[in-house]
Structure formats: C-alpha cells, structure tokens
C-alpha atoms as a PDB file:
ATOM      1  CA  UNK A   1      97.802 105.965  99.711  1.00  0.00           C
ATOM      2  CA  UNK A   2      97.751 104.376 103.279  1.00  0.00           C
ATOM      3  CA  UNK A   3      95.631 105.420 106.113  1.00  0.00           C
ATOM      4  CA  UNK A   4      97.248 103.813 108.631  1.00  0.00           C
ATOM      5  CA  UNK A   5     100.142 105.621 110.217  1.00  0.00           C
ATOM      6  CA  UNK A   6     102.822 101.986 110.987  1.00  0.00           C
ATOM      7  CA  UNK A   7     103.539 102.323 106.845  1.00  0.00           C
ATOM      8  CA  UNK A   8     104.909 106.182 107.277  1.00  0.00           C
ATOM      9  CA  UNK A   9     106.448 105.176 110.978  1.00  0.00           C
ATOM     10  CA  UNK A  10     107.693 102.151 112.224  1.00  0.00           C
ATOM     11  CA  UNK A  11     106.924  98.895 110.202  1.00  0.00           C
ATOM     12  CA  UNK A  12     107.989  95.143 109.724  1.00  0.00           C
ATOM     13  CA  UNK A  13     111.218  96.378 112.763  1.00  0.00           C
ATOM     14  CA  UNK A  14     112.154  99.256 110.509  1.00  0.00           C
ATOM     15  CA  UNK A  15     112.110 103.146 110.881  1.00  0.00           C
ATOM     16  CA  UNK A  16     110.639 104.510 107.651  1.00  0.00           C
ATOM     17  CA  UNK A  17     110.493 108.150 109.291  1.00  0.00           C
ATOM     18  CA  UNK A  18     108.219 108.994 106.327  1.00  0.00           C
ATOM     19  CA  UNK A  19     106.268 112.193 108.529  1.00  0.00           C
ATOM     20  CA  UNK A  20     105.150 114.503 106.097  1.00  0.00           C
ATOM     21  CA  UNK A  21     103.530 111.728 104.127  1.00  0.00           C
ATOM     22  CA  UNK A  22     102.090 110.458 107.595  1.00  0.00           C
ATOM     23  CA  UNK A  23     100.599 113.840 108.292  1.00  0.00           C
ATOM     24  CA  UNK A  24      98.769 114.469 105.083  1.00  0.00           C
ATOM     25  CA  UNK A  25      97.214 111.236 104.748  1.00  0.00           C
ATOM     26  CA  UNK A  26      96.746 109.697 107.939  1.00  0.00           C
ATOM     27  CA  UNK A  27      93.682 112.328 110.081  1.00  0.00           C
ATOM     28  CA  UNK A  28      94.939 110.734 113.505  1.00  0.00           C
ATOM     29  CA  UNK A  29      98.753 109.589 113.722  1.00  0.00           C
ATOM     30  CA  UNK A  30      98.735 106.767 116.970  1.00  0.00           C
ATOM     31  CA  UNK A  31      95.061 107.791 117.865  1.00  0.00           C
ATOM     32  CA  UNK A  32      95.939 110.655 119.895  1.00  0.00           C
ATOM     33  CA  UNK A  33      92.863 112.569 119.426  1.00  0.00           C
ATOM     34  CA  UNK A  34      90.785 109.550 119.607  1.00  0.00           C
ATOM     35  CA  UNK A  35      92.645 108.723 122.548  1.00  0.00           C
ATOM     36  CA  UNK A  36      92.218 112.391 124.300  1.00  0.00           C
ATOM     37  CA  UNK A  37      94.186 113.156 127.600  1.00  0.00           C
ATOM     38  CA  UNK A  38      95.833 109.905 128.105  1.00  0.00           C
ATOM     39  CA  UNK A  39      97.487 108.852 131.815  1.00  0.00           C
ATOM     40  CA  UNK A  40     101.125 109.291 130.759  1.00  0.00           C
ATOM     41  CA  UNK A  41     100.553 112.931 129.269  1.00  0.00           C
ATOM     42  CA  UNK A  42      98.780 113.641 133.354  1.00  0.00           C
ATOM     43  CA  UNK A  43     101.709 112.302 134.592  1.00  0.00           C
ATOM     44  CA  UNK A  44     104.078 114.079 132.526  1.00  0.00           C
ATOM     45  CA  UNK A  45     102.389 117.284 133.344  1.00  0.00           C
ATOM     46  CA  UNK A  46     102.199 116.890 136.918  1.00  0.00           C
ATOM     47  CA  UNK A  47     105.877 116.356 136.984  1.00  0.00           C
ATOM     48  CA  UNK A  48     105.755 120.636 135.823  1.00  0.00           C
ATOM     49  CA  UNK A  49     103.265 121.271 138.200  1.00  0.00           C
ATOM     50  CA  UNK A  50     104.822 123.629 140.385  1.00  0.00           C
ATOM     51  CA  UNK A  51     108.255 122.845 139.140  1.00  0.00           C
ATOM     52  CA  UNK A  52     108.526 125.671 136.366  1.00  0.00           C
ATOM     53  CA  UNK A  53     110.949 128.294 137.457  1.00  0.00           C
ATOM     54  CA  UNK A  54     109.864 131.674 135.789  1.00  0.00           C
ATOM     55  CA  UNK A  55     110.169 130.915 131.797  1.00  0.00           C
ATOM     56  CA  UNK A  56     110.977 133.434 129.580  1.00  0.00           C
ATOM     57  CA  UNK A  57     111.052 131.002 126.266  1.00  0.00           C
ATOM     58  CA  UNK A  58     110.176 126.785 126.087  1.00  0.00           C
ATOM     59  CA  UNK A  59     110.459 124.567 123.315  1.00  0.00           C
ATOM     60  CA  UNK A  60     108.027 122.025 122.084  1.00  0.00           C
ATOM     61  CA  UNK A  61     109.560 119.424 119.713  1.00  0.00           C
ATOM     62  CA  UNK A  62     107.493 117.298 117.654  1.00  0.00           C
ATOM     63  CA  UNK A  63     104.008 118.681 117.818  1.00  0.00           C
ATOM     64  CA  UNK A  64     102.258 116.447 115.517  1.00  0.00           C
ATOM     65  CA  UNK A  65      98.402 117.402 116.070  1.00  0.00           C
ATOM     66  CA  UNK A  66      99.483 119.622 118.951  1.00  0.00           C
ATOM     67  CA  UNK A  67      97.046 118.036 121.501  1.00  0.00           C
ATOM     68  CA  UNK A  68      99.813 117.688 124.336  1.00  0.00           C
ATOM     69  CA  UNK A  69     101.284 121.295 123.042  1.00  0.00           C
ATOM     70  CA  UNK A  70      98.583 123.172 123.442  1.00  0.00           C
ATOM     71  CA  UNK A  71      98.340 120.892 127.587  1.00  0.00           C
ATOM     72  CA  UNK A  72     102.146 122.138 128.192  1.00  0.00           C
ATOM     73  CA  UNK A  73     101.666 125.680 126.673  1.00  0.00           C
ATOM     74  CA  UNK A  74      98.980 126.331 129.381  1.00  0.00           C
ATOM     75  CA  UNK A  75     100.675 124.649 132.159  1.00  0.00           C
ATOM     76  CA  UNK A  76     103.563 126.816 131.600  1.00  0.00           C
ATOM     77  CA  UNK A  77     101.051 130.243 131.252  1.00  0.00           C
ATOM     78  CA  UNK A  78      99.767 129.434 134.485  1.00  0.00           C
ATOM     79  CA  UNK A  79     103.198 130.040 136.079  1.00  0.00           C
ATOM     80  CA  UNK A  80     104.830 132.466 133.715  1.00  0.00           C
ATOM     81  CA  UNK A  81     102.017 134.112 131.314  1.00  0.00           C
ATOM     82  CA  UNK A  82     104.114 135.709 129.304  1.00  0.00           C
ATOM     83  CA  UNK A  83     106.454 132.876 128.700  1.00  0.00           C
ATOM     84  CA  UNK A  84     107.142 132.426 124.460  1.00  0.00           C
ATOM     85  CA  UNK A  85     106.859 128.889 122.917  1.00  0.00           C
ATOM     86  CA  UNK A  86     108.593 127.515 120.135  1.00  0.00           C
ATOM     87  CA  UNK A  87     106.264 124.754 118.603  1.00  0.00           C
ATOM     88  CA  UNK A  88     107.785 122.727 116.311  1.00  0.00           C
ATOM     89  CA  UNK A  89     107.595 119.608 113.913  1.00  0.00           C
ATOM     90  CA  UNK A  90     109.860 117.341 111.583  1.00  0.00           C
ATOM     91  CA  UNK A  91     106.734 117.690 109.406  1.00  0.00           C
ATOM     92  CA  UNK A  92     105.305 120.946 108.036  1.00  0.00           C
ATOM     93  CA  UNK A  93     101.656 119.454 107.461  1.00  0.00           C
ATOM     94  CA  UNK A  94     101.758 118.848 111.292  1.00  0.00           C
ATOM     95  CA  UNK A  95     103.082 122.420 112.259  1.00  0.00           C
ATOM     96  CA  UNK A  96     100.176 124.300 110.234  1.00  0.00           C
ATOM     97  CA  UNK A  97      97.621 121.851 111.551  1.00  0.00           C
ATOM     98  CA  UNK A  98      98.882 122.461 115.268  1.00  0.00           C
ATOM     99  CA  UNK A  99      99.149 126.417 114.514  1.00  0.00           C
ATOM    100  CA  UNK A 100      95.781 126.600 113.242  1.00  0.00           C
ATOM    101  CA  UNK A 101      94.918 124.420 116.816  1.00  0.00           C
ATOM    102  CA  UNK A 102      96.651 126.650 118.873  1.00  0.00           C
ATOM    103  CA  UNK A 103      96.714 129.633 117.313  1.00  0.00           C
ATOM    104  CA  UNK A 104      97.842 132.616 120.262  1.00  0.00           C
ATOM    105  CA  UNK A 105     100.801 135.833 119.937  1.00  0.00           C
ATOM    106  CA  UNK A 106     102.785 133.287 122.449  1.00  0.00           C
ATOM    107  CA  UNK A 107     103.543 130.857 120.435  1.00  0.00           C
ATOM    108  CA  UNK A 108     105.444 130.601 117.280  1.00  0.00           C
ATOM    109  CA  UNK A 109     105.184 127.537 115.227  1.00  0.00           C
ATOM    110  CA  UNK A 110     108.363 126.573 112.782  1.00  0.00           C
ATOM    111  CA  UNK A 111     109.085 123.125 110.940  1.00  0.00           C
ATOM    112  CA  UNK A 112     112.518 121.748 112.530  1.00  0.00           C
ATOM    113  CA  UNK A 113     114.231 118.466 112.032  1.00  0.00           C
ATOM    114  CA  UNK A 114     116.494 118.606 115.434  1.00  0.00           C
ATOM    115  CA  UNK A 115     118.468 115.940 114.285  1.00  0.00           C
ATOM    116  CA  UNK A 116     120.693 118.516 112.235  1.00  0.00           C
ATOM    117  CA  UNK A 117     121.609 120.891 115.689  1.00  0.00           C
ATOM    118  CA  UNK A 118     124.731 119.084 116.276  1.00  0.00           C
ATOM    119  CA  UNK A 119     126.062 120.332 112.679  1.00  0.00           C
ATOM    120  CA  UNK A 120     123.515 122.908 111.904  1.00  0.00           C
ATOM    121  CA  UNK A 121     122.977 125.136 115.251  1.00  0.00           C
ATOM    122  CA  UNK A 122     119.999 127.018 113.984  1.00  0.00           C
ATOM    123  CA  UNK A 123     118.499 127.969 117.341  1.00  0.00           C
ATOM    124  CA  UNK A 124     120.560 130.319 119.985  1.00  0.00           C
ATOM    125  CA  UNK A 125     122.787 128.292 122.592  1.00  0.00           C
ATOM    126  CA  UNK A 126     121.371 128.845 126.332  1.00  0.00           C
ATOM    127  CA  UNK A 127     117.859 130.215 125.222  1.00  0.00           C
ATOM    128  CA  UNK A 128     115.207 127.926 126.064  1.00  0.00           C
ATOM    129  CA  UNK A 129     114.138 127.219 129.981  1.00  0.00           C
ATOM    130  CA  UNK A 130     112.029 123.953 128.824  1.00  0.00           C
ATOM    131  CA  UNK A 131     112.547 121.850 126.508  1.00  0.00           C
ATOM    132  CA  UNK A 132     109.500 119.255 125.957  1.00  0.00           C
ATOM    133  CA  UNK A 133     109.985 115.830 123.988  1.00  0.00           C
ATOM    134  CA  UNK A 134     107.160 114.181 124.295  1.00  0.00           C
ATOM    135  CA  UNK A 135     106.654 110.623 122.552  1.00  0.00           C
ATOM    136  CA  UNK A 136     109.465 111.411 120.049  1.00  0.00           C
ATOM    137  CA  UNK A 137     112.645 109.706 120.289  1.00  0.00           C
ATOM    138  CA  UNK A 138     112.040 106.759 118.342  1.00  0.00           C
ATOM    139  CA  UNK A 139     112.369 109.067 115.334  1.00  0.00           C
ATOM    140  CA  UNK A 140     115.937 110.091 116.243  1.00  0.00           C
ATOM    141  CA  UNK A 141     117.440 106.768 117.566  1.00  0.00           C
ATOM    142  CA  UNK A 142     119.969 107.143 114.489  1.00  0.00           C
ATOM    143  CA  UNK A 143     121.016 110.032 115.665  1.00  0.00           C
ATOM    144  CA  UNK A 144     120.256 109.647 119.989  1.00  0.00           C
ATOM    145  CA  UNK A 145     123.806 111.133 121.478  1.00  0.00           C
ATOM    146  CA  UNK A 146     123.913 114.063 119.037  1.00  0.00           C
ATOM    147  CA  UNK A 147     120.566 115.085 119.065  1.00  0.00           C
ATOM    148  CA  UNK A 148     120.505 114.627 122.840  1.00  0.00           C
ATOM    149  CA  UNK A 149     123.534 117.232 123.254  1.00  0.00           C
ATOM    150  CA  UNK A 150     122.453 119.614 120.811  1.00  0.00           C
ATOM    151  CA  UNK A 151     119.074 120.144 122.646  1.00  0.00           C
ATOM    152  CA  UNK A 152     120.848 120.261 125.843  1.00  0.00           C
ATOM    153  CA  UNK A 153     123.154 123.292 124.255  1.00  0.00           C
ATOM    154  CA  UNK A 154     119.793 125.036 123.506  1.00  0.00           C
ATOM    155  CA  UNK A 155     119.165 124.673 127.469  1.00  0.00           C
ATOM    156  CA  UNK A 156     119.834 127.895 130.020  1.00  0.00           C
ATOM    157  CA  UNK A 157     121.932 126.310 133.500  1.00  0.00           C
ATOM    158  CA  UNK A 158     119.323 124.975 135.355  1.00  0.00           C
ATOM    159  CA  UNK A 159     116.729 124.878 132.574  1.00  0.00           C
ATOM    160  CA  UNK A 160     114.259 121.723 132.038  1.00  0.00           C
ATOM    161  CA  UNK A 161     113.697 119.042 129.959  1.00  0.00           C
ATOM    162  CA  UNK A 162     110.577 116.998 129.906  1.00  0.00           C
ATOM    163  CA  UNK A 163     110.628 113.543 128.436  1.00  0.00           C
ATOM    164  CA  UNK A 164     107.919 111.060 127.766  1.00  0.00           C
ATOM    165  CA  UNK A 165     108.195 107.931 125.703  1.00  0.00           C
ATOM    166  CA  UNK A 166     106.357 104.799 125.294  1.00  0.00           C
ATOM    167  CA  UNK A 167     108.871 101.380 125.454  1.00  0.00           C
ATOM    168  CA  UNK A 168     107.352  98.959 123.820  1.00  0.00           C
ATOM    169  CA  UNK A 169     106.962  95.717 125.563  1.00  0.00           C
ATOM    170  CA  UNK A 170     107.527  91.915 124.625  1.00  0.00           C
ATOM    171  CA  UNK A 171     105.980  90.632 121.542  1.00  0.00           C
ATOM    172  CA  UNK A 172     105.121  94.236 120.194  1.00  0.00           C
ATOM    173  CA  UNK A 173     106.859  96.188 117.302  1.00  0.00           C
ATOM    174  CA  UNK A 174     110.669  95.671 117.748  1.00  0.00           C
ATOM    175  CA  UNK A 175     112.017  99.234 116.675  1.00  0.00           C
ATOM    176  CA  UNK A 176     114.393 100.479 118.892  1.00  0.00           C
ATOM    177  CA  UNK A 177     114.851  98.171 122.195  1.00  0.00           C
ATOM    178  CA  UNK A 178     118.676  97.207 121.050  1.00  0.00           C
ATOM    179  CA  UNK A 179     119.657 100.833 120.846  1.00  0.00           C
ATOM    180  CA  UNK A 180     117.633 101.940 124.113  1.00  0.00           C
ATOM    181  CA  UNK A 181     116.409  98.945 126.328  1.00  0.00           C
ATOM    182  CA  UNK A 182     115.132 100.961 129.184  1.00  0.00           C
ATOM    183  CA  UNK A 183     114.509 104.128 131.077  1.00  0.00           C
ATOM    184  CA  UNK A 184     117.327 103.275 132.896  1.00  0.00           C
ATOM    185  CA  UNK A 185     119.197 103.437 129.665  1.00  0.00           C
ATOM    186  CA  UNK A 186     117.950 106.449 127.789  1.00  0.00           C
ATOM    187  CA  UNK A 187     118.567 108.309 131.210  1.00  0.00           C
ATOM    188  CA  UNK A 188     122.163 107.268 131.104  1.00  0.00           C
ATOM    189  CA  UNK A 189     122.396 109.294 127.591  1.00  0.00           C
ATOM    190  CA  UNK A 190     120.560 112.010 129.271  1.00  0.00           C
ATOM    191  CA  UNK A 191     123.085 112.062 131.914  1.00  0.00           C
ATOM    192  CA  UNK A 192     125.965 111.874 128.875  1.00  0.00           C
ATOM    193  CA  UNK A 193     124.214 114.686 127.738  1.00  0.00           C
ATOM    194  CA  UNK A 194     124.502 117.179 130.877  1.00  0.00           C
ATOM    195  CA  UNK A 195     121.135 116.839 132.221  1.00  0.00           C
ATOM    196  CA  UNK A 196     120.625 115.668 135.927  1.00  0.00           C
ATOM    197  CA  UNK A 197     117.315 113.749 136.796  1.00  0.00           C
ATOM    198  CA  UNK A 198     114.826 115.495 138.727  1.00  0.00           C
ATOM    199  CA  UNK A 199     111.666 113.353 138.954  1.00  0.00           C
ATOM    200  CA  UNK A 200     110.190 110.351 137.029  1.00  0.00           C
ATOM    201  CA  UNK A 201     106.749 108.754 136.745  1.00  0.00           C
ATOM    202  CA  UNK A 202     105.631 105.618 135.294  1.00  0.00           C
ATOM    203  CA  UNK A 203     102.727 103.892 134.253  1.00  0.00           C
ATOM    204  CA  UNK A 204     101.766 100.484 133.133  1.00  0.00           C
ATOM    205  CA  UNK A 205     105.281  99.243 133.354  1.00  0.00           C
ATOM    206  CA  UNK A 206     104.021  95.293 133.183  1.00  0.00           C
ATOM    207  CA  UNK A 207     101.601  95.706 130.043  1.00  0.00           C
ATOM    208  CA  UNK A 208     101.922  99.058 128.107  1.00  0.00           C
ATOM    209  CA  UNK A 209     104.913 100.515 129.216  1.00  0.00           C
ATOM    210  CA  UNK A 210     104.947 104.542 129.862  1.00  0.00           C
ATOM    211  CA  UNK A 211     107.944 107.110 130.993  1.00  0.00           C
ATOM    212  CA  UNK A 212     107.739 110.964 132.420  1.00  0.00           C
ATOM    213  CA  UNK A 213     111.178 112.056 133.537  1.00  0.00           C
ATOM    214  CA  UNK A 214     112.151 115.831 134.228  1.00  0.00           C
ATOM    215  CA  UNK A 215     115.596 117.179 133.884  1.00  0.00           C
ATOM    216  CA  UNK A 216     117.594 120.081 134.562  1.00  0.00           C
ATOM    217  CA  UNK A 217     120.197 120.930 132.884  1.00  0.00           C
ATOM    218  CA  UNK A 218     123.892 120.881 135.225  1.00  0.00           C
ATOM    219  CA  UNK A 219     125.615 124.189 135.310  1.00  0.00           C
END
C-alpha cells in the first residue's frame, strides 16, 4: 500500500486514474490541505466575485477533500443563500470525507464519474447555474470533447462554468500536454462545447503554471 498519491494518479507519463484507492490510502492527495488556500484557488474565486447571477442549484465536480468546495459553496451563499449544491466525486471515499467536512441542508453530496453523461444523462438537462471544475481535467483527457458537452447540457442559457487547472511545465510529469498544450487550447474545446469566455486569470505562467477561466454558457 502506497502513500504517495503519483502511483493512484499520474505516473511514469501514464493515467492510472486509480481514485478510490488514492483516497483511502493516501491522508492528503497533491498536498492540498498542507498547502491551504493556494493563489490559483483566490484567483479562481475572485473571478465569481460579484459575477454570480442569482443561483438556484451549482455543481461541484471532483471534490476530493472538499477544501475548495466548501471556498465556492460560501462564495456562492453570499450572493444567493439559498442556492443548492451538488458536491460530487469519481471516488466515494472522497465524497463521505468532504460531506462529513461540509456537512450543511444546502448541499448534497453524491459519487459521479461525469465521464459517462454523454451516454448516461443521469443529471437533468438545463439545471445547474454553475458548474465548478476545479483541478480535474487531467482525469478525463480520454474522454475531453464528450465530457466537456455533457456538462455544458447540464448548464441553464447563460449559466457558468468555472475552470481551474494546473499545466504542467517543461521537464515535469508529461501526462496530458499532447492532448491539451495550452489554455489557449482547452478553451478552444470549451468554445466546441457552447461555452463563451468570460474572464481568465493566471498565475506563475513561467515556473508553475496556473489557469482560472469563467464561462457562460451561449444561448
């Protein structure tokens, strides 16, 4: 049993995608808590500051430890209180962990692989008015376009989706950078996908590369 969260992840330029395993033996997956608030999770939620239409329901996919969930849960609250989450995982370990975290009659935690919504729609068209994938899509590069178009089906016109991911840069773990190179490429399959860019930050570009980007979704 391995401690260290590369042999359930990404290892050796592979995708093992092993996430429950991850979750129950591994305390911290990439350091997050030890890590706390980080700069690209500010910058990702002061791209919602002030940019939350009223929301009835948003969606949170990939939880993991549910640090940054329970950050965008209460940035939504503070525009819409009464707003519903959907918190979700590809790992159930991770969901009751983030649950117990976050525990409030709001939010409503389920274990979802979002990789099936193309062929298995098992969340309402047009219900969501945020969608939040944050640090995720290296665990659905297999699957990018799909996955990409059923989340933006899940989207009401005009809803959001709020994007973070880390690119890695020269000389670290390969995963990944010949199916998306760039931001300027993964926002040309969010564009494929019906969305419409509204603002992006970045940070560290040169060194240890970070992307925010929100999106609406075009009528």
């Amino acid at each position: 049993m391995s401690h260290d969260y590369h042999d359930y992840f990404i290892k050796d330029g592979r995708h093992l995608g092993l996430y429950e395993e991850m979750y129950q033996n591994c305390d911290d997956p990439w350091h997050i808590e030890e890590l706390g608030v980080r700069l690209d999770m500010r910058a990702a939620l002061l791209l919602l500051s002030g940019r939350c239409r009223p929301v009835n329901r948003f969606l949170d996919i990939g939880c993991g430890l549910g640090l940054f969930s329970g950050l965008v849960s209460e940035a939504v609250w503070r525009e819409s209180p009464k707003a519903h989450g959907l918190i979700t995982d590809v790992s159930s370990t991770a969901v009751e962990k983030a649950e117990k975290r976050l525990a409030d009659h709001r939010l409503t935690f389920l274990p979802l692989d979002v990789r099936n919504l193309a062929d298995k729609p098992v969340l309402p068209a047009k219900n969501f008015d945020l969608i939040v994938l944050a640090q995720v899509l290296w665990g659905m590069l297999g699957h990018l376009e799909r996955t990409l178009a059923g989340l933006a089906a899940l989207l009401t016109d005009g809803g959001l989706m709020l994007v973070t991911q880390h690119f890695p840069g020269s000389g670290g773990q390969a995963y990944g950078a010949e199916i998306v190179s760039s931001p300027e490429d993964l926002s040309r399959r969010l564009e494929t996908a019906g969305l419409e860019a509204v603002d992006t930050l970045e940070t560290n570009r040169a060194v240890n590369h970070h992307w925010a980007a929100l999106w609406r979704k075009r009528p």
